[in-house]
N, C-alpha and C. Protein backbone atom coordinates (compact mmCIF):
# COMPACT_ATOMS: atom_id res chain seq x y z
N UNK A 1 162.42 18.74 -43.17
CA UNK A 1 163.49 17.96 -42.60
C UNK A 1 163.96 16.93 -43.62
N UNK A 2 165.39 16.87 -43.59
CA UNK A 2 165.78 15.67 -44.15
C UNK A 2 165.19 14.18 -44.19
N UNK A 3 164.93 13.89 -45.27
CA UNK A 3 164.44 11.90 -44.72
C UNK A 3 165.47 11.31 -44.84
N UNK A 4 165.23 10.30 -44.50
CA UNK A 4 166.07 8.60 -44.28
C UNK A 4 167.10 8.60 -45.54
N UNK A 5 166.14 8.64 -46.41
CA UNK A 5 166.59 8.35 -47.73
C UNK A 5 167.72 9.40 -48.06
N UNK A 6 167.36 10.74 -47.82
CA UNK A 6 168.45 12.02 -48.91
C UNK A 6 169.52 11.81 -47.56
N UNK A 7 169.22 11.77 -46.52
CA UNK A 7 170.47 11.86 -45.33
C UNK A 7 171.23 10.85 -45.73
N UNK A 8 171.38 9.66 -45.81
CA UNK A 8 171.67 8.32 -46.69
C UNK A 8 172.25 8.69 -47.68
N UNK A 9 172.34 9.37 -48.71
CA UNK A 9 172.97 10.31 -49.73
C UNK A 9 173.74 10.91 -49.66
N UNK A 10 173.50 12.12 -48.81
CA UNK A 10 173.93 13.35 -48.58
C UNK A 10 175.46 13.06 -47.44
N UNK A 11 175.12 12.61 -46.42
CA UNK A 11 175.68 12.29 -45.02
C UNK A 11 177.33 12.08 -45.54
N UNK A 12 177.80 10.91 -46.77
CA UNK A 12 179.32 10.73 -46.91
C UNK A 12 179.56 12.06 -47.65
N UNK A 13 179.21 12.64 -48.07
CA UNK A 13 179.17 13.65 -49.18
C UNK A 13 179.76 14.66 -48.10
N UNK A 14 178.56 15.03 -47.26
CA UNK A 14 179.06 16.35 -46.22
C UNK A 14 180.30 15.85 -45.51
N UNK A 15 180.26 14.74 -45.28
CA UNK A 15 181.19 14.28 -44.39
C UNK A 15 183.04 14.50 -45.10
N UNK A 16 183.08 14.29 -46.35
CA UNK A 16 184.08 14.43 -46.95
C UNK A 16 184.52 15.46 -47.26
N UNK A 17 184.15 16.84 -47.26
CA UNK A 17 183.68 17.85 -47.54
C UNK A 17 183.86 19.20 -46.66
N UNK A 18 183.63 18.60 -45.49
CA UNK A 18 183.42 19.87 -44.26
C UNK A 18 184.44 20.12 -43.58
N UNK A 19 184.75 21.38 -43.07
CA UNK A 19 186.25 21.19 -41.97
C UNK A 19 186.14 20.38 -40.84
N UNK A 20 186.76 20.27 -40.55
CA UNK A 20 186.78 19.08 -39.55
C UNK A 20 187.57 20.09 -38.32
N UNK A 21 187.08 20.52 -37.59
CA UNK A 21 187.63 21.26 -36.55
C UNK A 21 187.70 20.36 -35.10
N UNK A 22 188.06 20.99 -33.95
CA UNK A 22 188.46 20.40 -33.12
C UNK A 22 186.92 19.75 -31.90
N UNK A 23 186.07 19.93 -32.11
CA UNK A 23 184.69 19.47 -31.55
C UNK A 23 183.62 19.10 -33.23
N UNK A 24 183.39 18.17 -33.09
CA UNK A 24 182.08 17.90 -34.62
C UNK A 24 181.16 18.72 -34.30
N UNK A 25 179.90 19.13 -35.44
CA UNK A 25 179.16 19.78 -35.03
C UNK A 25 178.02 18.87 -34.63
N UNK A 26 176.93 19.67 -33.74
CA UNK A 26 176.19 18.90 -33.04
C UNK A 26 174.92 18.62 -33.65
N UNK A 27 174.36 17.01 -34.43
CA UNK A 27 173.08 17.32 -34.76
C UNK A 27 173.25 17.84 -36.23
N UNK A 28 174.82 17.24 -37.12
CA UNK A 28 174.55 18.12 -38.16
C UNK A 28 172.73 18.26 -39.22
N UNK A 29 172.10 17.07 -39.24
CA UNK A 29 171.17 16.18 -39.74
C UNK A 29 170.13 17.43 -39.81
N UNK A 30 169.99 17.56 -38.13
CA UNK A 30 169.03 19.05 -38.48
C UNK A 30 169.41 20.10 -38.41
N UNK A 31 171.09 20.93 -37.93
CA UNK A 31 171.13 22.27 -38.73
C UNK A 31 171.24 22.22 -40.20
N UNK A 32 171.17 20.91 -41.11
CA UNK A 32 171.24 21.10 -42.39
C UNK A 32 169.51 21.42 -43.13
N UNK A 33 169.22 20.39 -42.15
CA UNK A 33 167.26 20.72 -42.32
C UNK A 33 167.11 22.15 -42.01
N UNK A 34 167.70 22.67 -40.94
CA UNK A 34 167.27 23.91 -40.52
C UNK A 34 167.46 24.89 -41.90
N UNK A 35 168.82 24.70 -42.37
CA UNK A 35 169.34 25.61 -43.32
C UNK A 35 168.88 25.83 -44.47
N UNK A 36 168.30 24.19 -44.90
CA UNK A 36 167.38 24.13 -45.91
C UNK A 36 166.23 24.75 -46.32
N UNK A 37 165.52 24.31 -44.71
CA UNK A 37 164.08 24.93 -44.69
C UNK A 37 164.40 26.74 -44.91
N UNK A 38 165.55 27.63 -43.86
CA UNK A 38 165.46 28.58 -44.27
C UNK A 38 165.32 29.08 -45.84
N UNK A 39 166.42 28.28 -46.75
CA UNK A 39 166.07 29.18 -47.65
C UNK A 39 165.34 28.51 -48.87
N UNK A 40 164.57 27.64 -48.32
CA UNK A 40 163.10 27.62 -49.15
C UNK A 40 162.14 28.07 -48.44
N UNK A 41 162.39 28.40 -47.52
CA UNK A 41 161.19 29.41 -47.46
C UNK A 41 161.14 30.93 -47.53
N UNK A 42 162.92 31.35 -47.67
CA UNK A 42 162.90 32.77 -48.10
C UNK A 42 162.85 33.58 -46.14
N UNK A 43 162.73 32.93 -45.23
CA UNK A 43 162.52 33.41 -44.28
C UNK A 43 164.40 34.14 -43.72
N UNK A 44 163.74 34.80 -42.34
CA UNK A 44 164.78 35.19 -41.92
C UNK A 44 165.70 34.60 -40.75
N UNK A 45 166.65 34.60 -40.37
CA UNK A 45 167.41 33.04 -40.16
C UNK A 45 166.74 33.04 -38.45
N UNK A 46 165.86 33.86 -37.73
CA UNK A 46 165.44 33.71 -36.10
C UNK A 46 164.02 33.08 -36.27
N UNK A 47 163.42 32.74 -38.28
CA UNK A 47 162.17 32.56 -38.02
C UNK A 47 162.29 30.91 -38.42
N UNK A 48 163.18 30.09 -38.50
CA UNK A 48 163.69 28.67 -38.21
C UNK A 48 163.02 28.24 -37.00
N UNK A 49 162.02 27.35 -37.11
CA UNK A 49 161.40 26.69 -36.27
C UNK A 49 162.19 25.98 -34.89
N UNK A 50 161.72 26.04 -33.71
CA UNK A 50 162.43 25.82 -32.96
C UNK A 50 162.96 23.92 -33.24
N UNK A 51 162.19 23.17 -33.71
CA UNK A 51 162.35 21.71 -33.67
C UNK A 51 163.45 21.35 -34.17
N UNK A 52 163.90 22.23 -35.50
CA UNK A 52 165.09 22.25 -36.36
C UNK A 52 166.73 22.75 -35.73
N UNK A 53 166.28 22.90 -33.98
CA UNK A 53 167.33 23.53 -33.31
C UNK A 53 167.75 25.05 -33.46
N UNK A 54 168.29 25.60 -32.33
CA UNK A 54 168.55 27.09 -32.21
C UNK A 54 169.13 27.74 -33.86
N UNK A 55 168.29 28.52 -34.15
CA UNK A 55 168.57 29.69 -35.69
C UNK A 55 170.01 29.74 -35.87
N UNK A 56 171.03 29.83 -34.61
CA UNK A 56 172.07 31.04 -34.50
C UNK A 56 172.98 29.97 -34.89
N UNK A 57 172.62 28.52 -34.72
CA UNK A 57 173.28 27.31 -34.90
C UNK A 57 173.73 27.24 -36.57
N UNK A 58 172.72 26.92 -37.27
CA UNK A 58 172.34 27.04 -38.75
C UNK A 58 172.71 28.30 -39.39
N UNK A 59 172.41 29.41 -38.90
CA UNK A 59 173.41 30.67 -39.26
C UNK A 59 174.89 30.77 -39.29
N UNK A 60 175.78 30.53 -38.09
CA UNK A 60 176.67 29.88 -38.20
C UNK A 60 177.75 29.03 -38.45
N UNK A 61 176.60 27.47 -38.99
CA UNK A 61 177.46 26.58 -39.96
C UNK A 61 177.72 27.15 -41.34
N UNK A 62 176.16 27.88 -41.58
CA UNK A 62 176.00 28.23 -42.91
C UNK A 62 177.30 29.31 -43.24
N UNK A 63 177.51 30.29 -42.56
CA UNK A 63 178.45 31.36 -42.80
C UNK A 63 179.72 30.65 -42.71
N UNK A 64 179.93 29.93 -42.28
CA UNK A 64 181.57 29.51 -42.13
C UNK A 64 181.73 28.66 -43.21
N UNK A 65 180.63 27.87 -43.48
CA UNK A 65 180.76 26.77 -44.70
C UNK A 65 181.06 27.80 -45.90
N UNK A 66 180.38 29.06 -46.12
CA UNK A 66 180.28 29.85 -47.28
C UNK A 66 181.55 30.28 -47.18
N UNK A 67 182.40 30.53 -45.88
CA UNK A 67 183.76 31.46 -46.06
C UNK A 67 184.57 30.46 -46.71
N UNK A 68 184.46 29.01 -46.10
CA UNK A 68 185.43 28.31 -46.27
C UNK A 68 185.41 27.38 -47.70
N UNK A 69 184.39 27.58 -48.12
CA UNK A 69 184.11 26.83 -49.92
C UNK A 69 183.65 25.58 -49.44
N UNK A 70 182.67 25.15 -48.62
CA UNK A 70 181.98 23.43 -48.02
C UNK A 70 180.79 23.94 -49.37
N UNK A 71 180.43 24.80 -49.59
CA UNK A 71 179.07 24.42 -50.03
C UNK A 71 179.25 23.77 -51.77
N UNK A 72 180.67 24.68 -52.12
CA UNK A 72 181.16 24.19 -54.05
C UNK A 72 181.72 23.53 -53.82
N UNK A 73 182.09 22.79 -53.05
CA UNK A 73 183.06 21.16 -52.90
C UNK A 73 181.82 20.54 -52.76
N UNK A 74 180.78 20.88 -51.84
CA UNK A 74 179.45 19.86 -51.64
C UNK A 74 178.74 19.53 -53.28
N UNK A 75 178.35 20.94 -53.85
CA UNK A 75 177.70 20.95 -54.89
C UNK A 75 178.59 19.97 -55.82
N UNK A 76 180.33 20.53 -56.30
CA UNK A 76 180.66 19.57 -57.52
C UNK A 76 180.54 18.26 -57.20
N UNK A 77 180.62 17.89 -55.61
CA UNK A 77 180.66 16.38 -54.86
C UNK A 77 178.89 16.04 -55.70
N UNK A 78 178.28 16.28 -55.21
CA UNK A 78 176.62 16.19 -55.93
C UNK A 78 176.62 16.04 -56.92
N UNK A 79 177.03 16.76 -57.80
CA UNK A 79 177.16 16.64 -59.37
C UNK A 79 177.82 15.52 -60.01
N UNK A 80 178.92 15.45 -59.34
CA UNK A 80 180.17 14.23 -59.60
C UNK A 80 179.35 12.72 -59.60
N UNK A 81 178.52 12.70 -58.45
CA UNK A 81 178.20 11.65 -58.06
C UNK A 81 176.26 11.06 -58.78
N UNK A 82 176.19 12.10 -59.68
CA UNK A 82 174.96 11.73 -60.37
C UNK A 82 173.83 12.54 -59.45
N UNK A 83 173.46 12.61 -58.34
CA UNK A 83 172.83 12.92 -57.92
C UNK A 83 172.01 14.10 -58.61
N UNK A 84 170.53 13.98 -58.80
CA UNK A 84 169.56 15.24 -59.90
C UNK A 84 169.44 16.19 -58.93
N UNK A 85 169.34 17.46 -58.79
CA UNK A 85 169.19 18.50 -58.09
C UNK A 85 167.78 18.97 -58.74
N UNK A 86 166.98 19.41 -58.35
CA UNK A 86 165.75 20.50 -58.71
C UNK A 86 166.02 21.28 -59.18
N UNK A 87 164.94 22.12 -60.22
CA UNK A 87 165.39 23.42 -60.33
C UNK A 87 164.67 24.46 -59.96
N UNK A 88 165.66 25.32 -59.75
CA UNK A 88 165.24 27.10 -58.63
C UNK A 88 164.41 28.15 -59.80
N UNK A 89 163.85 28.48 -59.78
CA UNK A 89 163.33 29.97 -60.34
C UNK A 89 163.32 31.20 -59.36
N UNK A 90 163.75 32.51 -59.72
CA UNK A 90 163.89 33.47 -58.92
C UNK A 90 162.70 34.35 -59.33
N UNK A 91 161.61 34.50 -58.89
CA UNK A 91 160.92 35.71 -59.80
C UNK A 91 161.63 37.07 -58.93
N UNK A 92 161.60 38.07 -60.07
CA UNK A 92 162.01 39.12 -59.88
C UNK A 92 161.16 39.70 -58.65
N UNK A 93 159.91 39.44 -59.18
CA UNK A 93 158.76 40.70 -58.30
C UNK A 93 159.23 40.09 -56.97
N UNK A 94 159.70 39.19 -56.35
CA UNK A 94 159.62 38.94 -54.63
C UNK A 94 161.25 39.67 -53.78
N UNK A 95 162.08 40.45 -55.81
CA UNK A 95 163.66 40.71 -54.53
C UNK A 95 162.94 42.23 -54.80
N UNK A 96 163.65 42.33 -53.48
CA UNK A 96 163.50 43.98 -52.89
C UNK A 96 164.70 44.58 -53.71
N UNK A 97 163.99 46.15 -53.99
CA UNK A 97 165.74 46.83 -54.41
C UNK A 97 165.70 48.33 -53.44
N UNK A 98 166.98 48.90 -53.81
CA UNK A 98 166.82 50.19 -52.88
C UNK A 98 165.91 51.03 -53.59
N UNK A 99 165.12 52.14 -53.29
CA UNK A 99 164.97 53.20 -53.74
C UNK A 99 165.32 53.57 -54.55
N UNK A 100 166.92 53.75 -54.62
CA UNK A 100 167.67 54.17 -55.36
C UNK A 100 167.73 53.75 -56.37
N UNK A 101 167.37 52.44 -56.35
CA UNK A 101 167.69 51.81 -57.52
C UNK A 101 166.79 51.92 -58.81
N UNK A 102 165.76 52.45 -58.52
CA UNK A 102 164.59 52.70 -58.93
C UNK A 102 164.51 53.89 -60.03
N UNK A 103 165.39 54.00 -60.34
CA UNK A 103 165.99 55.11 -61.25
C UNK A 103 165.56 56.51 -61.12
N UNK A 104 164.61 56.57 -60.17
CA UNK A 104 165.05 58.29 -59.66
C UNK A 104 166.10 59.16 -60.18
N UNK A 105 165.45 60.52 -60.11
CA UNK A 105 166.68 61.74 -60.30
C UNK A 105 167.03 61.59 -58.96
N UNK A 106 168.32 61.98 -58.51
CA UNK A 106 168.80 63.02 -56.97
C UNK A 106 168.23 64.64 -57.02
């Protein structure tokens, strides 16, 4: 979950940032925790702990934010503003590929 401190950060950032449609969303604080936690933990978006609020919630913001460009207005907003980000490593061995991909003959 978000603390005191990064929500304090984060909060004008999203706020400047997000569509602004005709109802706010509810609780953004923890579908952003929710969204977070999903993908550090690599899980799948129904295995979001219930405390972090309903999965389908956080699935949702997340997909519309991605259609609509909230997350590269968020990120250059982050960047712009000094804020250090972590850094990600992907190891190969944990992505799945098809079969196919596997260079088999047909």
């Amino acid at each position: 979950m978000l603390s005191d401190g990064q929500w304090a950060l984060l909060e004008p950032l999203i706020e400047a940032c997000r569509p602004k449609g005709k109802t706010p969303p509810q609780d953004l604080r923890r579908t952003l925790s929710a969204i977070l936690w999903r993908h550090q933990n690599g899980a799948k978006g129904r295995a979001v702990p219930g405390e972090l609020g309903p999965w389908w919630r956080a699935a949702q913001i997340f997909i519309r934010w991605a259609r609509s460009g909230v997350w590269e207005r968020l990120l250059h907003l982050v960047q712009e503003c000094g804020i250090k980000l972590g850094m990600v490593f992907l190891d190969g061995t944990s992505v799945r590929a098809h079969q196919k991909a596997a260079g088999a003959r047909r």
